[in-house]
N, C-alpha and C. Protein backbone atom coordinates (compact mmCIF):
# COMPACT_ATOMS: atom_id res chain seq x y z
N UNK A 1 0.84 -1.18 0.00
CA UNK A 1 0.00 0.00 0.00
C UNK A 1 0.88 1.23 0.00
N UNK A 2 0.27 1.99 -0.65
CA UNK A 2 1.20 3.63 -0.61
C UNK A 2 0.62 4.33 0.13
N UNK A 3 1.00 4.78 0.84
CA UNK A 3 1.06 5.62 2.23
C UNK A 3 0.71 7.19 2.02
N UNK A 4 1.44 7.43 0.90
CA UNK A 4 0.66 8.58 0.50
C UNK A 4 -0.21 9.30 -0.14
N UNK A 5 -1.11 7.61 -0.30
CA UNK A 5 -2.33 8.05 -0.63
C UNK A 5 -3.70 7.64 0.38
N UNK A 6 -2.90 7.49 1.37
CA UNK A 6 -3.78 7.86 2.79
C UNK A 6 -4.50 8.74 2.71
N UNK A 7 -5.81 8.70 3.48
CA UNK A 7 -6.40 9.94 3.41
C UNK A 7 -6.71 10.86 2.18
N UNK A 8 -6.20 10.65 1.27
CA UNK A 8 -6.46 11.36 -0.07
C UNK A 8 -7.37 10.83 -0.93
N UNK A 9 -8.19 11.62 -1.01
CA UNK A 9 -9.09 11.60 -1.79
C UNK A 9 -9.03 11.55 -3.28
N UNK A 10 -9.18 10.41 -3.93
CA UNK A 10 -8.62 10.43 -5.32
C UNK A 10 -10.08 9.81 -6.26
N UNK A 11 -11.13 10.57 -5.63
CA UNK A 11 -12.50 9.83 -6.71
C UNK A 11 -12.12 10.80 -7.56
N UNK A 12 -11.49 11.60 -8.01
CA UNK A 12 -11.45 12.38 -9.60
C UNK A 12 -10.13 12.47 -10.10
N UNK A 13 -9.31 11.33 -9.60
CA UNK A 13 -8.10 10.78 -10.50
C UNK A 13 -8.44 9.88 -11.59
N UNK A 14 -7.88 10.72 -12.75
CA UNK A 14 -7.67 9.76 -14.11
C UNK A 14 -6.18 9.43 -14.70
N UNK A 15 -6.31 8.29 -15.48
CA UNK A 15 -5.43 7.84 -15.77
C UNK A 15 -4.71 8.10 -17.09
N UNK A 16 -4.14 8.15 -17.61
CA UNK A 16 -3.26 8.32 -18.63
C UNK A 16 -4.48 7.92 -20.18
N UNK A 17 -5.23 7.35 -19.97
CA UNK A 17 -6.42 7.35 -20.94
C UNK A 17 -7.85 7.99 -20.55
N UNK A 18 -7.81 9.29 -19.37
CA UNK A 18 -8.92 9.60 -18.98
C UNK A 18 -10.02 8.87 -18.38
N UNK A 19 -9.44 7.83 -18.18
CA UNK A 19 -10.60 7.09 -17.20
C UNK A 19 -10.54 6.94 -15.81
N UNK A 20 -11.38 7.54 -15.27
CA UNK A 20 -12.08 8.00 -13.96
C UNK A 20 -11.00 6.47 -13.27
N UNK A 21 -10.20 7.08 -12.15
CA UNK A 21 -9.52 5.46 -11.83
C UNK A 21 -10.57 4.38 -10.59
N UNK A 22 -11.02 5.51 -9.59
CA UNK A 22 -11.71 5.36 -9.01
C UNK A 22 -13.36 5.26 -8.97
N UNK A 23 -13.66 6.27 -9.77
CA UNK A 23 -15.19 6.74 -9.85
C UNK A 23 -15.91 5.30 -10.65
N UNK A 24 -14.91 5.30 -12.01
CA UNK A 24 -15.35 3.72 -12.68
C UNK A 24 -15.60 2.87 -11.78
N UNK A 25 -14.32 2.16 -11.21
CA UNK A 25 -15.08 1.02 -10.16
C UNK A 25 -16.23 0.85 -9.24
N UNK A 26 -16.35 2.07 -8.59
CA UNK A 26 -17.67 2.22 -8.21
C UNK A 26 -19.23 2.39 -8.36
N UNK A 27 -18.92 3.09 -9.83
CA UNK A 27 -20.08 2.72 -10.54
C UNK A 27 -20.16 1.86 -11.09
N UNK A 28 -19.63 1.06 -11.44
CA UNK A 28 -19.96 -0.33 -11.91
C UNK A 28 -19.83 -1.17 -10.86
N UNK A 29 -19.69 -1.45 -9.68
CA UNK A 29 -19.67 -2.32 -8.71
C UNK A 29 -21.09 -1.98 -8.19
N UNK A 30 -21.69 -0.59 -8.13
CA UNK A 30 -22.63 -0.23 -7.29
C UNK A 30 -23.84 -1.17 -8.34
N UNK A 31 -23.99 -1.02 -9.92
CA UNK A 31 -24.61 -1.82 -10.85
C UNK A 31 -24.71 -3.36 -10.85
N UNK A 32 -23.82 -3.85 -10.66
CA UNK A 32 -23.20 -5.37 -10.83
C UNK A 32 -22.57 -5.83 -9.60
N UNK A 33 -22.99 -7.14 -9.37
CA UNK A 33 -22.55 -8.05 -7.90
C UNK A 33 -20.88 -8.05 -7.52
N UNK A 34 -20.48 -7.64 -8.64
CA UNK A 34 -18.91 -7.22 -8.60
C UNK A 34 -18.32 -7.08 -10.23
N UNK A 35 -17.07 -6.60 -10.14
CA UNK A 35 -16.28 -5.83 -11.33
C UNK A 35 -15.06 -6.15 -11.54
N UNK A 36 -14.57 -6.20 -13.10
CA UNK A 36 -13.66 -6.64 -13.05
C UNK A 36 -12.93 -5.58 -14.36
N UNK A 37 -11.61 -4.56 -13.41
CA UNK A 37 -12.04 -3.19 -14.62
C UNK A 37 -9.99 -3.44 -14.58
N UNK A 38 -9.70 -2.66 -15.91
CA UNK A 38 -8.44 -2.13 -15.95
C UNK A 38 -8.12 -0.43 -16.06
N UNK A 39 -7.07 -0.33 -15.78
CA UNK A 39 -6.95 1.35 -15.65
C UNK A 39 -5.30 1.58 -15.76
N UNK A 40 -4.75 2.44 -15.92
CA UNK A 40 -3.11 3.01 -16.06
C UNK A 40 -3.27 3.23 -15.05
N UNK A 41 -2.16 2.92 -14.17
CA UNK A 41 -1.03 3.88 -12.99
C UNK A 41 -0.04 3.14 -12.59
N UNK A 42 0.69 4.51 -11.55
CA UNK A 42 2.14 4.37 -12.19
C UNK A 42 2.34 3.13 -11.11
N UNK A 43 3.44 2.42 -11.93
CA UNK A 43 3.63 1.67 -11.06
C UNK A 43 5.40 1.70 -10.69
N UNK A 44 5.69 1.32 -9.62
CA UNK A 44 6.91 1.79 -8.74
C UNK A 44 7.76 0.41 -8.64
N UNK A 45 7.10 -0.55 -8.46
CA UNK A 45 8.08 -1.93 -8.82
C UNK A 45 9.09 -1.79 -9.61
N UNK A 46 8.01 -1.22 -10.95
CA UNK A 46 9.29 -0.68 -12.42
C UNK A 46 9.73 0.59 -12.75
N UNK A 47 9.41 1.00 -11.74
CA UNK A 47 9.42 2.95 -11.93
C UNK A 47 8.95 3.44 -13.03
N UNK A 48 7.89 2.82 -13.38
CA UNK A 48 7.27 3.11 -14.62
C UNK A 48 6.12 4.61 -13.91
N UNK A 49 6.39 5.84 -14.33
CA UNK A 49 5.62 6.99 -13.34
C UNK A 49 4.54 6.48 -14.36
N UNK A 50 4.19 6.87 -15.67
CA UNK A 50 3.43 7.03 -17.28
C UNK A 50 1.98 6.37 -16.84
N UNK A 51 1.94 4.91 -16.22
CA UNK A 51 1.23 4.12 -15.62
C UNK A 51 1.38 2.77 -16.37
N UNK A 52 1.16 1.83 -15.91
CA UNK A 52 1.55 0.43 -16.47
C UNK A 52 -0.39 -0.13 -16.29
N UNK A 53 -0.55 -1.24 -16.72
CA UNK A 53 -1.84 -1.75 -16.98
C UNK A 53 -2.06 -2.46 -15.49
N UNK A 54 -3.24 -2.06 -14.96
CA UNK A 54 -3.68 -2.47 -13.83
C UNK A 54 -4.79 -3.16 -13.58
N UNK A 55 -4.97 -4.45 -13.12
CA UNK A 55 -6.32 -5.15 -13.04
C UNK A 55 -7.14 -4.82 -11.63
N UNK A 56 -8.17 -4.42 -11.84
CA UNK A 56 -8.77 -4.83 -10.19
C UNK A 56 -9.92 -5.76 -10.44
N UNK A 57 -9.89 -6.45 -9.42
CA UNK A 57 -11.48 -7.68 -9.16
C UNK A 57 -11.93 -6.83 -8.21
N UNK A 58 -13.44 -6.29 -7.77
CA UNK A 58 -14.11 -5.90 -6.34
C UNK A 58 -15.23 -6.37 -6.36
N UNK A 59 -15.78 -6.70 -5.29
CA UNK A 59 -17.17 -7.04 -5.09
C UNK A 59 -17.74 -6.58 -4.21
N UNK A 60 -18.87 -5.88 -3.89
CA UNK A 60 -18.94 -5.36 -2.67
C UNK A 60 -19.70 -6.34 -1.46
N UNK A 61 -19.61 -5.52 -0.06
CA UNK A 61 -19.82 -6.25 0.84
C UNK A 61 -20.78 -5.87 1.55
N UNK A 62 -21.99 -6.41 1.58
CA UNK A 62 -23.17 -5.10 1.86
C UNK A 62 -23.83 -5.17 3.08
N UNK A 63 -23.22 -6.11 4.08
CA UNK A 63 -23.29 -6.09 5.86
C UNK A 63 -22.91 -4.81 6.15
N UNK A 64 -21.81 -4.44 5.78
CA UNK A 64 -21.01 -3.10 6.06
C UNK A 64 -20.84 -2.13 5.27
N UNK A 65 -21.78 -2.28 4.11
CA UNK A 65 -21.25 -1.32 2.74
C UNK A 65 -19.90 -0.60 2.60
N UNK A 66 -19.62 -1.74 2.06
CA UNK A 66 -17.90 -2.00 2.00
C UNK A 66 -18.12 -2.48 0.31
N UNK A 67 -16.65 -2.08 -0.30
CA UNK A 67 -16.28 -2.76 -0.69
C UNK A 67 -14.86 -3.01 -0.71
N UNK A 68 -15.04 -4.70 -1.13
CA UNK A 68 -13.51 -5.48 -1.22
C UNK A 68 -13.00 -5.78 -2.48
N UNK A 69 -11.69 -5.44 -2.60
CA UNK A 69 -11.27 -6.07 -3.76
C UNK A 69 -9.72 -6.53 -3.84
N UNK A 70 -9.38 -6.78 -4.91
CA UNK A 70 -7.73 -7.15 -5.08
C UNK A 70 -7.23 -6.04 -6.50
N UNK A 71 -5.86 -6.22 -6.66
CA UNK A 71 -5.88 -5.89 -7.91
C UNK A 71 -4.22 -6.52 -7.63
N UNK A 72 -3.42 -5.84 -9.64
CA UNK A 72 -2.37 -6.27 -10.18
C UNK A 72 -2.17 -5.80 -11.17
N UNK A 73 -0.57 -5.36 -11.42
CA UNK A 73 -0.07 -4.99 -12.33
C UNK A 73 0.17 -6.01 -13.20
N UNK A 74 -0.18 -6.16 -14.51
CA UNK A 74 -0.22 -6.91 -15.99
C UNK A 74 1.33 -7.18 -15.82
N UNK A 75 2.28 -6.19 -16.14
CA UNK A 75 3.71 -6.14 -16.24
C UNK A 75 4.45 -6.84 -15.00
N UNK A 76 3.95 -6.64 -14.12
CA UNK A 76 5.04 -7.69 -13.09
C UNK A 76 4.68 -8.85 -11.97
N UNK A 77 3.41 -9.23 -12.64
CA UNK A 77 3.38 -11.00 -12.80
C UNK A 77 4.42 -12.05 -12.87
N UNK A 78 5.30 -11.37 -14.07
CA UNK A 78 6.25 -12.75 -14.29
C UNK A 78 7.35 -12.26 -13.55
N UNK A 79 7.62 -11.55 -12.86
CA UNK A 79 8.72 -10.72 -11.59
C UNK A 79 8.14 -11.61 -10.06
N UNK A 80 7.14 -12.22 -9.94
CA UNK A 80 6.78 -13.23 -8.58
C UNK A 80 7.66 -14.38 -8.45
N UNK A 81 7.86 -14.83 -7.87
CA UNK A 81 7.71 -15.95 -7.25
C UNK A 81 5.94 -16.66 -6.66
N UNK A 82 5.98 -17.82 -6.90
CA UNK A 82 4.85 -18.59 -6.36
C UNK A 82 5.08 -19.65 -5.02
């Protein structure tokens, strides 16, 4: 997690193709039992600032109106270990 995006409010960050990074997932999660979206940002593994291809899965959680999700950078998959 990046730390300095604590507290910051980023529902009107876009990405390097203008797509809403945040606002998207939520409207489509709020539509559908869960989402499965891509978006640019930067990613720091590769010091790529520009943004590299990003997956998120979320589904929400509606005991707590929450939602949960995961995500992953496309590009450094094959940089893991399993």
């Amino acid at each position: 997690m990046h730390s300095e995006y604590e507290g910051v409010n980023l529902n009107k960050t876009r990405d390097i193709t203008g797509k809403h990074v945040i606002l998207d997932k939520l409207e489509t999660v709020t539509k559908h039992s869960e989402v499965f979206v891509e978006v640019y940002w930067p990613n720091t593994i590769i010091q790529d600032d520009k943004g590299s291809l990003h997956y998120s899965c979320i589904k929400p959680f509606q005991p707590l109106n929450w939602f949960i999700g995961t995500s992953k950078f496309l590009n450094t998959i094959a940089f893991e270990t399993w």
